[in-house]
PDB file of N, CA and C in Angstrom:
ATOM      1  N   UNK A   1       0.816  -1.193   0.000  1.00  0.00           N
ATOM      2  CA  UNK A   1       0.000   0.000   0.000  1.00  0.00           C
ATOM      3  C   UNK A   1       0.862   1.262   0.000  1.00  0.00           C
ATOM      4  N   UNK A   2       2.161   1.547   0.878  1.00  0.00           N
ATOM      5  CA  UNK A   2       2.796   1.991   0.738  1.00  0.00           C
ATOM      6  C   UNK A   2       3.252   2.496  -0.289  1.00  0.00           C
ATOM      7  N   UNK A   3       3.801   1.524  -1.212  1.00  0.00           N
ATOM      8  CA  UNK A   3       4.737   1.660  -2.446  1.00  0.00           C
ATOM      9  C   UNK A   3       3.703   2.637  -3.344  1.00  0.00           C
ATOM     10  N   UNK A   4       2.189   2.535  -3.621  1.00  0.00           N
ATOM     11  CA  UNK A   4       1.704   3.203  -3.783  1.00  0.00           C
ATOM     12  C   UNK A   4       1.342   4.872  -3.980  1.00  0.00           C
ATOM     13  N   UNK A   5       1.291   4.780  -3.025  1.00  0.00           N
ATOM     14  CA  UNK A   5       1.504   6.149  -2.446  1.00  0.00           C
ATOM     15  C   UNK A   5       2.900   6.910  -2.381  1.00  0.00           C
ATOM     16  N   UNK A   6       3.901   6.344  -2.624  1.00  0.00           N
ATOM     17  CA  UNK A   6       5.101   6.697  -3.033  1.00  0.00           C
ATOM     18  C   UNK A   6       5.348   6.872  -4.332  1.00  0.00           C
ATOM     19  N   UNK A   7       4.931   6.029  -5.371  1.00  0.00           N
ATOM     20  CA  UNK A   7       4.555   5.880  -6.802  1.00  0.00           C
ATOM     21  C   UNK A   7       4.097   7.052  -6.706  1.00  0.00           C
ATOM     22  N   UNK A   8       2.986   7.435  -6.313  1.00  0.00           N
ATOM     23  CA  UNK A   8       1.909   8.886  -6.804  1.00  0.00           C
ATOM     24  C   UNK A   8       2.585   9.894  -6.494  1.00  0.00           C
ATOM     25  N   UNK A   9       3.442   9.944  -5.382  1.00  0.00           N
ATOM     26  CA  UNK A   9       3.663  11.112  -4.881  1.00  0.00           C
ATOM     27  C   UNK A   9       4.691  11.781  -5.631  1.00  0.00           C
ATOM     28  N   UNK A  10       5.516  10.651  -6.168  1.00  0.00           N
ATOM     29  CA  UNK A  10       6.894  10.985  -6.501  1.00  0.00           C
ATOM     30  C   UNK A  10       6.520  11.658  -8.102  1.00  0.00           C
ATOM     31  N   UNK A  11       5.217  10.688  -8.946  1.00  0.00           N
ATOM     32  CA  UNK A  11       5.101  11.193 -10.358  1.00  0.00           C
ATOM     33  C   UNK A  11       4.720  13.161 -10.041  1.00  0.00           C
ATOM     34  N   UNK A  12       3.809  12.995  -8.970  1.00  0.00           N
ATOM     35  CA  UNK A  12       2.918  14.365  -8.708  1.00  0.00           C
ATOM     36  C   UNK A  12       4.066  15.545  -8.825  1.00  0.00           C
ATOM     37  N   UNK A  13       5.289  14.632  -7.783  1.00  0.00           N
ATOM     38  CA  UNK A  13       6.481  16.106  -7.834  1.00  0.00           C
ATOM     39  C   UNK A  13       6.869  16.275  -9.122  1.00  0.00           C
ATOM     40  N   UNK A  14       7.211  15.128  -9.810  1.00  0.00           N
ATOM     41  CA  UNK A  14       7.979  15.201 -11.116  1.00  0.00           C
ATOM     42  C   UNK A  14       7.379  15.937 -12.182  1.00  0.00           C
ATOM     43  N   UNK A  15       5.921  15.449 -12.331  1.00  0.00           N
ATOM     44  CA  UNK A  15       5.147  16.300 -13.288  1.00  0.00           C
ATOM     45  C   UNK A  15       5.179  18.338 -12.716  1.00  0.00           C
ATOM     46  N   UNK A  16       5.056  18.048 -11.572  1.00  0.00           N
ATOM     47  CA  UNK A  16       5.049  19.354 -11.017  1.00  0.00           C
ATOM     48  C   UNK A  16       6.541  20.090 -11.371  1.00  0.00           C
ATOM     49  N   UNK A  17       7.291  19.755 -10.953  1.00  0.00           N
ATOM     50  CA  UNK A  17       8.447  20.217 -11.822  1.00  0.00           C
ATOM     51  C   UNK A  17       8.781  20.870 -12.994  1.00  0.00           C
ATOM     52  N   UNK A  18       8.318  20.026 -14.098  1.00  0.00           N
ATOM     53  CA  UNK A  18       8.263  20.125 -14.942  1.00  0.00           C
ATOM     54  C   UNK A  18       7.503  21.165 -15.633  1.00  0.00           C
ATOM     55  N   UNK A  19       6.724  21.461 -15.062  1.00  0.00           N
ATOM     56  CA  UNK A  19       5.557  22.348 -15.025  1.00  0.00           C
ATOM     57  C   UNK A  19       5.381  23.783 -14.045  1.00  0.00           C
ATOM     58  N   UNK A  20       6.460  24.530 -14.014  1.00  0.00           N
ATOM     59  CA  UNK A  20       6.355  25.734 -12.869  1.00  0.00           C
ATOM     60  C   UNK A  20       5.201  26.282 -12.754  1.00  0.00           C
ATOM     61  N   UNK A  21       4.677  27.483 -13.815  1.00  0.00           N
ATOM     62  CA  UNK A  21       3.511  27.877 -13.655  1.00  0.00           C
ATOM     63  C   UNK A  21       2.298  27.163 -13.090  1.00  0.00           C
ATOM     64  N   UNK A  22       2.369  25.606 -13.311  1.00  0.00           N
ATOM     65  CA  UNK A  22       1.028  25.002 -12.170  1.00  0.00           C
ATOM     66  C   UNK A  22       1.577  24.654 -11.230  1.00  0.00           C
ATOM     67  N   UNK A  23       2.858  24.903 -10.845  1.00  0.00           N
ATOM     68  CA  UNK A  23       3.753  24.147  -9.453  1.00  0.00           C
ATOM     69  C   UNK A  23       3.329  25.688  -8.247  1.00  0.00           C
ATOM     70  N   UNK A  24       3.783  26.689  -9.355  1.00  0.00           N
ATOM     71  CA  UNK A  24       2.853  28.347  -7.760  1.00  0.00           C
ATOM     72  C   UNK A  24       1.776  28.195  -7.659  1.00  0.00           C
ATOM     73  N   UNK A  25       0.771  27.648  -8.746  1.00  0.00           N
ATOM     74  CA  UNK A  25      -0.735  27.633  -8.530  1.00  0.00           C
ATOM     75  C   UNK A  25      -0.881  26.677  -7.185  1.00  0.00           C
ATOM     76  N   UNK A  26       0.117  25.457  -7.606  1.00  0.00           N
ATOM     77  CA  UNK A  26      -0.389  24.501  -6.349  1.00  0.00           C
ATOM     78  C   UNK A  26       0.071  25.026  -5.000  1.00  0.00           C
ATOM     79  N   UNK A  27       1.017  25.877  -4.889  1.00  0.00           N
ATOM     80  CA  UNK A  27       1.642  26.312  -4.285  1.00  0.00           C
ATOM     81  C   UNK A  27       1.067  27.324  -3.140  1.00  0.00           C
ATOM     82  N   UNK A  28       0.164  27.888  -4.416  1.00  0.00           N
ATOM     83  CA  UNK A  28      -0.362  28.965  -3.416  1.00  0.00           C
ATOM     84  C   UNK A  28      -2.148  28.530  -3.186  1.00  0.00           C
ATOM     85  N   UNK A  29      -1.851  27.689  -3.210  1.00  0.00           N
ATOM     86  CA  UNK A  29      -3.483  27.081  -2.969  1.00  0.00           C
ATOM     87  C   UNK A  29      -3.131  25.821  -1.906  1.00  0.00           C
ATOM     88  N   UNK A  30      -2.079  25.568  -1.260  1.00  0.00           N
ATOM     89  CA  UNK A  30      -1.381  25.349  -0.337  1.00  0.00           C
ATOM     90  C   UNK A  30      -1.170  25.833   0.890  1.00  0.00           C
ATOM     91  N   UNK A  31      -0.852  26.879   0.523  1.00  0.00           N
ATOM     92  CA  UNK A  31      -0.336  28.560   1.536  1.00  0.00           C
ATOM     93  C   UNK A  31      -1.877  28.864   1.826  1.00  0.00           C
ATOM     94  N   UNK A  32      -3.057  28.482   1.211  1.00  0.00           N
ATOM     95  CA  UNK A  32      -4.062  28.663   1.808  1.00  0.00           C
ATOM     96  C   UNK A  32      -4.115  28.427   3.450  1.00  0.00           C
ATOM     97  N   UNK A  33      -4.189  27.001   3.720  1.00  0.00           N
ATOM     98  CA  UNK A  33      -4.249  26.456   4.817  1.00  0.00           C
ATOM     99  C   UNK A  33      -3.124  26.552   5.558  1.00  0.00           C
ATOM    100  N   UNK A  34      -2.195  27.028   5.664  1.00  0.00           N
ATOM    101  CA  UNK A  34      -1.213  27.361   6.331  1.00  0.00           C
ATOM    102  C   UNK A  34      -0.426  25.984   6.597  1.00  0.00           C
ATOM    103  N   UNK A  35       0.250  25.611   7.731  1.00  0.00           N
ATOM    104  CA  UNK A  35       0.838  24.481   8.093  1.00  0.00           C
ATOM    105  C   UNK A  35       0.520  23.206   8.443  1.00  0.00           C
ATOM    106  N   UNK A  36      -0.740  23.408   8.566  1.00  0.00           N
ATOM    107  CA  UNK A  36      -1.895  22.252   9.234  1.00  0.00           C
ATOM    108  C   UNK A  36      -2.995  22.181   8.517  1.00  0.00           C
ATOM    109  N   UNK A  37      -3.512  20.880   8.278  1.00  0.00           N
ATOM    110  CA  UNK A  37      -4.656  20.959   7.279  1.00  0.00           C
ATOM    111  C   UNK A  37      -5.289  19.827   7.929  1.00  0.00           C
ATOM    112  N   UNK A  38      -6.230  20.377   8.444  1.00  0.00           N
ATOM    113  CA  UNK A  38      -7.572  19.346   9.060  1.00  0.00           C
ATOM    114  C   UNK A  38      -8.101  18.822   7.579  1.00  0.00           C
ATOM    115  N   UNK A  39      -8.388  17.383   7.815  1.00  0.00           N
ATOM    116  CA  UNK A  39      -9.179  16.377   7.559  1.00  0.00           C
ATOM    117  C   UNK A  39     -10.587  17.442   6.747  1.00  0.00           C
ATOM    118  N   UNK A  40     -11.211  17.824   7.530  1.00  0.00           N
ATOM    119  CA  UNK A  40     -12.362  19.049   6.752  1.00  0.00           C
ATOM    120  C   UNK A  40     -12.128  19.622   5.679  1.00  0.00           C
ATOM    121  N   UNK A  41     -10.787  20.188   5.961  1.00  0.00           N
ATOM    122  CA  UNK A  41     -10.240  21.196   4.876  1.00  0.00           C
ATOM    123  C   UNK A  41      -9.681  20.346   3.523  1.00  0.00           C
ATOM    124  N   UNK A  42      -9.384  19.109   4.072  1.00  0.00           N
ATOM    125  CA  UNK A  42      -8.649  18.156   2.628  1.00  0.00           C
ATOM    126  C   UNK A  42      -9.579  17.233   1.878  1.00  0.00           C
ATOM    127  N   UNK A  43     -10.182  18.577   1.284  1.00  0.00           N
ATOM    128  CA  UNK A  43     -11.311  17.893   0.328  1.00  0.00           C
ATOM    129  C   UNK A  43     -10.875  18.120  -0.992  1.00  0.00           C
ATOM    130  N   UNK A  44     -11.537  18.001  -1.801  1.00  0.00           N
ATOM    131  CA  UNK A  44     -11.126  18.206  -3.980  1.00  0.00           C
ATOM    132  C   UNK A  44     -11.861  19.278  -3.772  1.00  0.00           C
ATOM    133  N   UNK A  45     -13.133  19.805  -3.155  1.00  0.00           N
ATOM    134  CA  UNK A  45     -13.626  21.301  -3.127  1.00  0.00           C
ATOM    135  C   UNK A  45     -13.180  21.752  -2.773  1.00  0.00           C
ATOM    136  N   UNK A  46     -12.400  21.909  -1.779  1.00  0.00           N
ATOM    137  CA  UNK A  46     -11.346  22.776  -1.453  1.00  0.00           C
ATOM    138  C   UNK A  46      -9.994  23.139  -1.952  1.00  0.00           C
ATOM    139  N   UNK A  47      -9.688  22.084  -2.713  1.00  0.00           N
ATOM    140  CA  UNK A  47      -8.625  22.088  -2.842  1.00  0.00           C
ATOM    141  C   UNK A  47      -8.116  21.720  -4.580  1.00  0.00           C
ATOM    142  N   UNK A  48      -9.005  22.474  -5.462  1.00  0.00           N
ATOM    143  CA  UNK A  48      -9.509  21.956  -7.020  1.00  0.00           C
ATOM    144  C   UNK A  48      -7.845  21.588  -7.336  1.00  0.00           C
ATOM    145  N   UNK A  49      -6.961  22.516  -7.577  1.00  0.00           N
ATOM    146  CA  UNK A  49      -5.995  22.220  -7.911  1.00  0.00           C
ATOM    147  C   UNK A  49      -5.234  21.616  -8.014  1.00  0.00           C
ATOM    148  N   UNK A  50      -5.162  20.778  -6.744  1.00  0.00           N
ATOM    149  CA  UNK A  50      -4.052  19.911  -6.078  1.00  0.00           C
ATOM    150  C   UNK A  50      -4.899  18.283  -6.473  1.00  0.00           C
ATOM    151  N   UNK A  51      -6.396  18.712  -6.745  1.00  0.00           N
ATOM    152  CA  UNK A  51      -7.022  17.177  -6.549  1.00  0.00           C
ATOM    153  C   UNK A  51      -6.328  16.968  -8.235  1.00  0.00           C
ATOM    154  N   UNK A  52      -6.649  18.100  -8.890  1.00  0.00           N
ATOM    155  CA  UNK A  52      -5.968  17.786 -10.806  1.00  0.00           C
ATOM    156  C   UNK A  52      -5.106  17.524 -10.946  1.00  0.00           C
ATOM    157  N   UNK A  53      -4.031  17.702 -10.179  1.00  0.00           N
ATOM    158  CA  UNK A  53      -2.888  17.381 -10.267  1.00  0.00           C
ATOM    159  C   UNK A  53      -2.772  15.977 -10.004  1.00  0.00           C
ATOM    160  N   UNK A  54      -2.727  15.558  -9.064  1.00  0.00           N
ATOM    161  CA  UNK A  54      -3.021  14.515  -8.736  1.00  0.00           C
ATOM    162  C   UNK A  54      -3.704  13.096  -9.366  1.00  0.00           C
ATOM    163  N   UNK A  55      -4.790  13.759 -10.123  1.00  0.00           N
ATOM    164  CA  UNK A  55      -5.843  12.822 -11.228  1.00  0.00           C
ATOM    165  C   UNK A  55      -4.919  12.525 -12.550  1.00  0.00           C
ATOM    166  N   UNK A  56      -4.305  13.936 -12.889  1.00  0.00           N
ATOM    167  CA  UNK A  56      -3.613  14.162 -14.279  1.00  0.00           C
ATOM    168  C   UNK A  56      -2.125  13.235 -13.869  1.00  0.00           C
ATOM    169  N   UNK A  57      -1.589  13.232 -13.052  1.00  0.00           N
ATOM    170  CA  UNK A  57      -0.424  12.106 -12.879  1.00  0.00           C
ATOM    171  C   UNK A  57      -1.019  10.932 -12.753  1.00  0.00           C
ATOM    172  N   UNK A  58      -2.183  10.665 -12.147  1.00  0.00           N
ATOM    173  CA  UNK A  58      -2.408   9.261 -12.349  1.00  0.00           C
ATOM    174  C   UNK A  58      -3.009   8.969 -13.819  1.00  0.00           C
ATOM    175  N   UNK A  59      -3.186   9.980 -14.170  1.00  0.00           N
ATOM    176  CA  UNK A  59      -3.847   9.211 -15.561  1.00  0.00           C
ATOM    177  C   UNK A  59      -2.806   9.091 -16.772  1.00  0.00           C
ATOM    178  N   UNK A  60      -1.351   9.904 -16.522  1.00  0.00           N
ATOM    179  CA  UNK A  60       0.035   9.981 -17.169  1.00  0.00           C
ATOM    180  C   UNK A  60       0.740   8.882 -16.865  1.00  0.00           C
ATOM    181  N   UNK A  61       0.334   8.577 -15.139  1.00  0.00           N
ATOM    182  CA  UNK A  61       1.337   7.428 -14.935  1.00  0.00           C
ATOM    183  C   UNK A  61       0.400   6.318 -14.086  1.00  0.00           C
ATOM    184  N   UNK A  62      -0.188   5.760 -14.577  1.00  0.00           N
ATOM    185  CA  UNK A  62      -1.390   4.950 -13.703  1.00  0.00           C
ATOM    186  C   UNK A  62      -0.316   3.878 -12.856  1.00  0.00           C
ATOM    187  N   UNK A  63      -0.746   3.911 -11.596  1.00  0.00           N
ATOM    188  CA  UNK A  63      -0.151   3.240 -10.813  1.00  0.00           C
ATOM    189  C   UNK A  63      -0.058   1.435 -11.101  1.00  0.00           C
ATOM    190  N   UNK A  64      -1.840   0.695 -11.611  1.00  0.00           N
ATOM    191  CA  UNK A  64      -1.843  -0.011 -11.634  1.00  0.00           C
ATOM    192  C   UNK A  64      -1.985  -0.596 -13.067  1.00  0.00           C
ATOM    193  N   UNK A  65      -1.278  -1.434 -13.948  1.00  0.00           N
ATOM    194  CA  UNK A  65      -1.500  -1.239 -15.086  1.00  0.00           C
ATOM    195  C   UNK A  65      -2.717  -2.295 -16.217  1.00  0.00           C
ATOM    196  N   UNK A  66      -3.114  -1.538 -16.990  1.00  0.00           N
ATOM    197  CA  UNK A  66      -4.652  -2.021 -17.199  1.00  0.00           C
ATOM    198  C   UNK A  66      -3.990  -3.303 -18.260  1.00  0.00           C
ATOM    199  N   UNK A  67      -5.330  -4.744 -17.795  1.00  0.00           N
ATOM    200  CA  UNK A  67      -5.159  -5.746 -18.704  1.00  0.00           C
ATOM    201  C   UNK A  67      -5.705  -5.770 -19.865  1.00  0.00           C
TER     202      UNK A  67
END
């Protein structure tokens, strides 16, 4: 389950990288919530940007691969 979530995280930075102008967007839609982010606050409505990002690496680099 782990490895998983390491998989995602690592494509999310890489694509992000690669990509500055959506790396401040995520950035500053980040800096929203300051240092701490309650469970409430870590929703995809709240947080449109970061959930796309996220969708768009998995759908670049799908974790699990289709038969």
């Amino acid at each position: 389950m782990t490895f998983y979530r390491s998989y995602t995280l690592t494509f999310v930075l890489y694509f992000l990288s690669l990509n500055p102008e959506w790396q401040e967007m995520v950035r500053e839609e980040s800096d929203k919530f300051g240092t701490f982010i309650s469970y409430e606050d870590a929703t995809p409505t709240n947080m449109p940007r970061i959930d796309a990002t996220i969708k768009e690496s998995l759908r670049l680099q799908p974790v699990v691969v289709l038969l």
